[in-house]
Protein backbone atom coordinates (compact mmCIF):
# COMPACT_ATOMS: atom_id res chain seq x y z
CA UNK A 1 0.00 0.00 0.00
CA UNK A 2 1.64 3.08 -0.89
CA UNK A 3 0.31 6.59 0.33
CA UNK A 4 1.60 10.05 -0.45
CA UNK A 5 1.80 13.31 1.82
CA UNK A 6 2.41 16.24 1.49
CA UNK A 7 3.45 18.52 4.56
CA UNK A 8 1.36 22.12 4.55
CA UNK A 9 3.70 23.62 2.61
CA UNK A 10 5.64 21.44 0.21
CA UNK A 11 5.46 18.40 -2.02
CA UNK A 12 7.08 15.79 -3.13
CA UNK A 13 5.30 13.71 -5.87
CA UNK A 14 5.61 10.92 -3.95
CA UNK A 15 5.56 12.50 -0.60
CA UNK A 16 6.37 10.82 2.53
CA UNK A 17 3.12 10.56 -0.48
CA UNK A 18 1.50 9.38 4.18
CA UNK A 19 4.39 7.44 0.57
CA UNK A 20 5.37 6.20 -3.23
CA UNK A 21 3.85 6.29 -6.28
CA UNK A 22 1.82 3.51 -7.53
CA UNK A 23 1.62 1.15 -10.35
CA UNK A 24 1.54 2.39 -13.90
CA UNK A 25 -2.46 2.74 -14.71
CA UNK A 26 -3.66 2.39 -11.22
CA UNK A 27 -5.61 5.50 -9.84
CA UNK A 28 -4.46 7.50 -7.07
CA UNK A 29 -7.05 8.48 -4.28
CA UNK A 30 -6.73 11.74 -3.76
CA UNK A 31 -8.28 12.90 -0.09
CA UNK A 32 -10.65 16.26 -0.09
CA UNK A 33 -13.31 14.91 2.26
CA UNK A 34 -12.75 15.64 6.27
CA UNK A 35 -15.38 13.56 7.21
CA UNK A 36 -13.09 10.42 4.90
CA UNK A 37 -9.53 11.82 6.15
CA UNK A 38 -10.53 11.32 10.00
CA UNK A 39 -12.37 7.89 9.17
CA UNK A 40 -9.01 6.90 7.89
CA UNK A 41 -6.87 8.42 11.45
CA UNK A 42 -7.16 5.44 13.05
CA UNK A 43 -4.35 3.15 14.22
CA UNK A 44 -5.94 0.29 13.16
CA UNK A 45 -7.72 1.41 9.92
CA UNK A 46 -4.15 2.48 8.94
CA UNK A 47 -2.35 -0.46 10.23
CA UNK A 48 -5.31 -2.76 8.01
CA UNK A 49 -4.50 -0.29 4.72
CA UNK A 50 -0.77 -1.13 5.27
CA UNK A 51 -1.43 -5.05 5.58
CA UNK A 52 -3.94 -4.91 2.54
CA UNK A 53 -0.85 -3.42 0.85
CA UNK A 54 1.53 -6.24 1.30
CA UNK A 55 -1.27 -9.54 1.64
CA UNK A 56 -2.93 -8.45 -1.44
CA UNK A 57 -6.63 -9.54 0.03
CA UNK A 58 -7.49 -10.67 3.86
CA UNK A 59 -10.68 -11.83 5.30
CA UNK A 60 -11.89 -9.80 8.90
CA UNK A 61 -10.45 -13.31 10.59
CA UNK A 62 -6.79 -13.16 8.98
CA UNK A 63 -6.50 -9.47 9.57
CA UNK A 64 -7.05 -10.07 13.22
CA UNK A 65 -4.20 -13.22 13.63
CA UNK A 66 -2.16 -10.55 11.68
CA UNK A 67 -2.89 -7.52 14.10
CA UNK A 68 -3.65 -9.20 17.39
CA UNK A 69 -7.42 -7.42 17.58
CA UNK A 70 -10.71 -9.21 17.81
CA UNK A 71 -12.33 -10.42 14.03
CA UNK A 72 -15.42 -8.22 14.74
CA UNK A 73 -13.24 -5.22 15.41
CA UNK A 74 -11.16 -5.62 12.14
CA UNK A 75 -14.50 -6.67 10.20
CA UNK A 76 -15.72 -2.99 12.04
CA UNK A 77 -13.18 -1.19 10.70
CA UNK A 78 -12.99 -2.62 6.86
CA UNK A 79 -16.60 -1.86 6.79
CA UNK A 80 -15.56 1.64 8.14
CA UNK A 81 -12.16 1.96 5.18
CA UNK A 82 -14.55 0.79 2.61
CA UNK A 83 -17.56 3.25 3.10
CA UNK A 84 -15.04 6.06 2.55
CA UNK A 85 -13.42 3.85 -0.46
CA UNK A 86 -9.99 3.05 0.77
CA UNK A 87 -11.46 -0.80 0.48
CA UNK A 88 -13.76 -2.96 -1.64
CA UNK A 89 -14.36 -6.20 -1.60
CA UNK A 90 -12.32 -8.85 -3.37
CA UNK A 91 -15.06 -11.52 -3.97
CA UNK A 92 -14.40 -15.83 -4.37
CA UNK A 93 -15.08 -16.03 -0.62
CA UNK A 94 -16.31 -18.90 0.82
CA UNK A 95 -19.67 -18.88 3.44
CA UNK A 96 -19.34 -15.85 5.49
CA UNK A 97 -15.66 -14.77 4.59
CA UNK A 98 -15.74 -11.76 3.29
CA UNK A 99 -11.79 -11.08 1.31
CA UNK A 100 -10.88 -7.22 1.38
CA UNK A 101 -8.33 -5.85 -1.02
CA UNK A 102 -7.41 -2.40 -1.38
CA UNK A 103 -9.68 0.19 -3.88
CA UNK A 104 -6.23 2.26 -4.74
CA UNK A 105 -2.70 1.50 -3.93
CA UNK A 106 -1.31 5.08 -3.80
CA UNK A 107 -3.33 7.67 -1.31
CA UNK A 108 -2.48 10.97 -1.50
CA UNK A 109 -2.71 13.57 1.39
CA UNK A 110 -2.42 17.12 0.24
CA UNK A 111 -2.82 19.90 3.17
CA UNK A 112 -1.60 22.81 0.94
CA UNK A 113 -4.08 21.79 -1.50
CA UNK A 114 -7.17 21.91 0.37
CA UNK A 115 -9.88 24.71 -0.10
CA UNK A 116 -12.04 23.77 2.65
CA UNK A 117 -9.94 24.90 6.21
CA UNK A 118 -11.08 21.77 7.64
CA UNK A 119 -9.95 19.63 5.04
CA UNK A 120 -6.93 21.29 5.56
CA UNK A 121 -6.84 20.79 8.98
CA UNK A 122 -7.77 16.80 8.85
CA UNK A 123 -5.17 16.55 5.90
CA UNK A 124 -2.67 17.99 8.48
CA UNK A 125 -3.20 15.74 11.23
CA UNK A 126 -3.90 12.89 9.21
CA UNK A 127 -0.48 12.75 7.00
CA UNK A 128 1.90 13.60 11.02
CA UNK A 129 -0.11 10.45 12.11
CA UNK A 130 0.92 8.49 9.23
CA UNK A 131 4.50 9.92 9.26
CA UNK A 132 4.67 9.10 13.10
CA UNK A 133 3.97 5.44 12.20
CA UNK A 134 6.80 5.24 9.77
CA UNK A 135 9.23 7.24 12.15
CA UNK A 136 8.32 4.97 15.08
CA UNK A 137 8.72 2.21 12.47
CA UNK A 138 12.47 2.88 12.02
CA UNK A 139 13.28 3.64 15.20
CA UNK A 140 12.18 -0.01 16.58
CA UNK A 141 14.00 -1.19 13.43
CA UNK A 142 17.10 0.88 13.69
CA UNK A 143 17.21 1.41 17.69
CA UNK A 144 18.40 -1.85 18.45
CA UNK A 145 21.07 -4.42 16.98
CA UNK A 146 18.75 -7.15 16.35
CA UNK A 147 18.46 -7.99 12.08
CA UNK A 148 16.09 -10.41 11.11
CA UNK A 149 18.49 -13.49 9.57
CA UNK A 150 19.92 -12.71 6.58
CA UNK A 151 19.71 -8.89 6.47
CA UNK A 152 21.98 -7.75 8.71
CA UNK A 153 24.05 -5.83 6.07
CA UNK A 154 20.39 -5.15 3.94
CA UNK A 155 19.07 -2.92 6.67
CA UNK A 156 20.80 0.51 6.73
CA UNK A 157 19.67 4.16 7.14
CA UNK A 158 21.41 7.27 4.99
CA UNK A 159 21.68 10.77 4.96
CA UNK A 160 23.42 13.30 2.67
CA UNK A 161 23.63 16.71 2.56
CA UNK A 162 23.32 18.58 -0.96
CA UNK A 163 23.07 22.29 -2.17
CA UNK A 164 20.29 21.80 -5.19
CA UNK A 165 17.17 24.22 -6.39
CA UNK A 166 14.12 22.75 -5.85
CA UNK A 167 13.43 21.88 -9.07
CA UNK A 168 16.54 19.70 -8.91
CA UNK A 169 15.16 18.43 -5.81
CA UNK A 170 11.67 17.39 -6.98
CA UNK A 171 13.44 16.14 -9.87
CA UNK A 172 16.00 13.57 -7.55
CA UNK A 173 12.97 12.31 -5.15
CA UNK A 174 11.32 11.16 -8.63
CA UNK A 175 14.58 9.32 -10.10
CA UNK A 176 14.90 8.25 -6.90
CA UNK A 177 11.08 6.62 -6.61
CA UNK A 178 11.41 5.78 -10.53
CA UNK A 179 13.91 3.24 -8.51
CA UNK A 180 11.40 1.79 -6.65
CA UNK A 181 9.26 1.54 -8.81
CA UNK A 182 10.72 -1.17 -10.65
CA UNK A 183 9.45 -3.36 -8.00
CA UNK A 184 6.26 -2.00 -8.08
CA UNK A 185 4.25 -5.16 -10.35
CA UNK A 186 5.47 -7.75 -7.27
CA UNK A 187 2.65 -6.02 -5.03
CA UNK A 188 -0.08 -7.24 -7.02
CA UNK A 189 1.72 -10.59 -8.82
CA UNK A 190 3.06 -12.83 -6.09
CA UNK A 191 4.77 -15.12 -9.07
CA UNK A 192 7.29 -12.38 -9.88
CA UNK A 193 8.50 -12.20 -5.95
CA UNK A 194 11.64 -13.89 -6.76
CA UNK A 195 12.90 -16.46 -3.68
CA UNK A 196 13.45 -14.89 -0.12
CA UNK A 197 11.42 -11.60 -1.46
CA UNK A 198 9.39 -10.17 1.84
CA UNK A 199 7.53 -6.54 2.04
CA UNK A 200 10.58 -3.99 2.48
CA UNK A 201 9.98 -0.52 3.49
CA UNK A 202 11.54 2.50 1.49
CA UNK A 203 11.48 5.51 2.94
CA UNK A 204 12.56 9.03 1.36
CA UNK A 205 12.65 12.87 3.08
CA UNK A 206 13.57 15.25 1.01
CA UNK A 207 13.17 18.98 2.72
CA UNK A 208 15.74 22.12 2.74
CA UNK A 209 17.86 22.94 5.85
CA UNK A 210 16.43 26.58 6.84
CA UNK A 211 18.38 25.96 10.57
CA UNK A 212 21.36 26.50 9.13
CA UNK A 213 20.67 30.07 7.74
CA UNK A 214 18.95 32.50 5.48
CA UNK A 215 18.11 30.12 2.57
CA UNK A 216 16.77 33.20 0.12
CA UNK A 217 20.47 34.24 0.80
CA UNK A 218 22.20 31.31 0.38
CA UNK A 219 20.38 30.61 -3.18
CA UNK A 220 21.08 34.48 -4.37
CA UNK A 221 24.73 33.82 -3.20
CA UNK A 222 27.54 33.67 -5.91
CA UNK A 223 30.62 31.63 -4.80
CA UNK A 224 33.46 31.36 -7.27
């Protein structure tokens, strides 16, 4: 499940996009509605979206083995995700199972782009609860020593520093998604996953760094 977001003021076409782009011809969901954006801030609502993303489809009863909640409260909230449309229903179940895939695989949360204030508002706190998740994420992953086997040297975090416009900026966060999204068909065809393929997370920030001065300055400034 990929989701895009854009802070109030800035955007990356992918944005921490609450992600990545998705698939070529797949339709991105593009929030507006307040009433849909604080359906979706819910731990668990987001937490089903992101298991959706990697399981392809789940019944109310796999979801909850997955999460550790009740069936009735993960069957509560896929009814909730796919009133608003984040879900639909897969079909081919069998009695009372009910399969849920995703509706779209990219969201996008736009803040700046919002002309209703409280649209603006919801898109606000809805894309810092979604980055939260993925900070918190990498700090379980990277705050201790323990690798799952195998990916010990596979699991790293990176940062760079480097003076660009911010044309040349939006310009390296899409090369670098274009990247990613090479990988992008395995989501929804299991049979390309090659051998030892499991969901990995790719995460990319890019913002300018005003603490260290006058950045109007500092792209007006002429060093030879």
């Amino acid at each position: 499940m990929s989701s895009e977001h854009e802070p109030p003021a800035s955007r990356p076409d992918s944005e921490p996009v609450a992600g990545e782009p998705g698939q070529a011809g797949e339709e991105t969901l593009s929030l507006s509605d307040p009433k849909g954006m604080r359906a979706l801030a819910h731990p668990v609502r987001i937490a089903l979206l992101e298991l959706l993303g990697v399981s392809g489809t789940l019944t109310a009863t796999q979801a909850s083995e997955a999460l550790g909640e009740s069936p009735a409260n993960c069957a509560f909230h896929l009814r909730t995700l796919a009133k608003y449309g984040f879900v639909k229903e897969a079909g081919g179940g069998r009695g009372r199972e009910r399969p849920w895939t995703v509706a779209q695989r990219t969201i996008r949360i736009s803040a700046a782009e919002q002309s209703d204030p409280q649209a603006a508002l919801a898109a606000e706190a809805l894309g810092q609860l979604w980055l939260d998740r993925w900070l918190d994420r990498a700090r379980r992953v990277f705050g201790t020593t323990a690798r799952v086997p195998g990916w010990e040297h596979a699991t790293k975090w990176a940062r760079s520093d480097v003076f660009l416009t911010a044309e040349e900026a939006e310009q390296l966060t899409q090369d670098m998604m274009r990247l990613v999204d090479r990988y992008n068909d395995r989501q929804s065809d299991p049979s390309l996953r090659p051998a030892g393929a499991i969901p990995v997370e790719c995460s990319l920030f890019t913002f300018p760094r005003t603490e260290f001065g006058d950045t109007k300055a500092s792209q007006s400034q002429d060093i030879s």
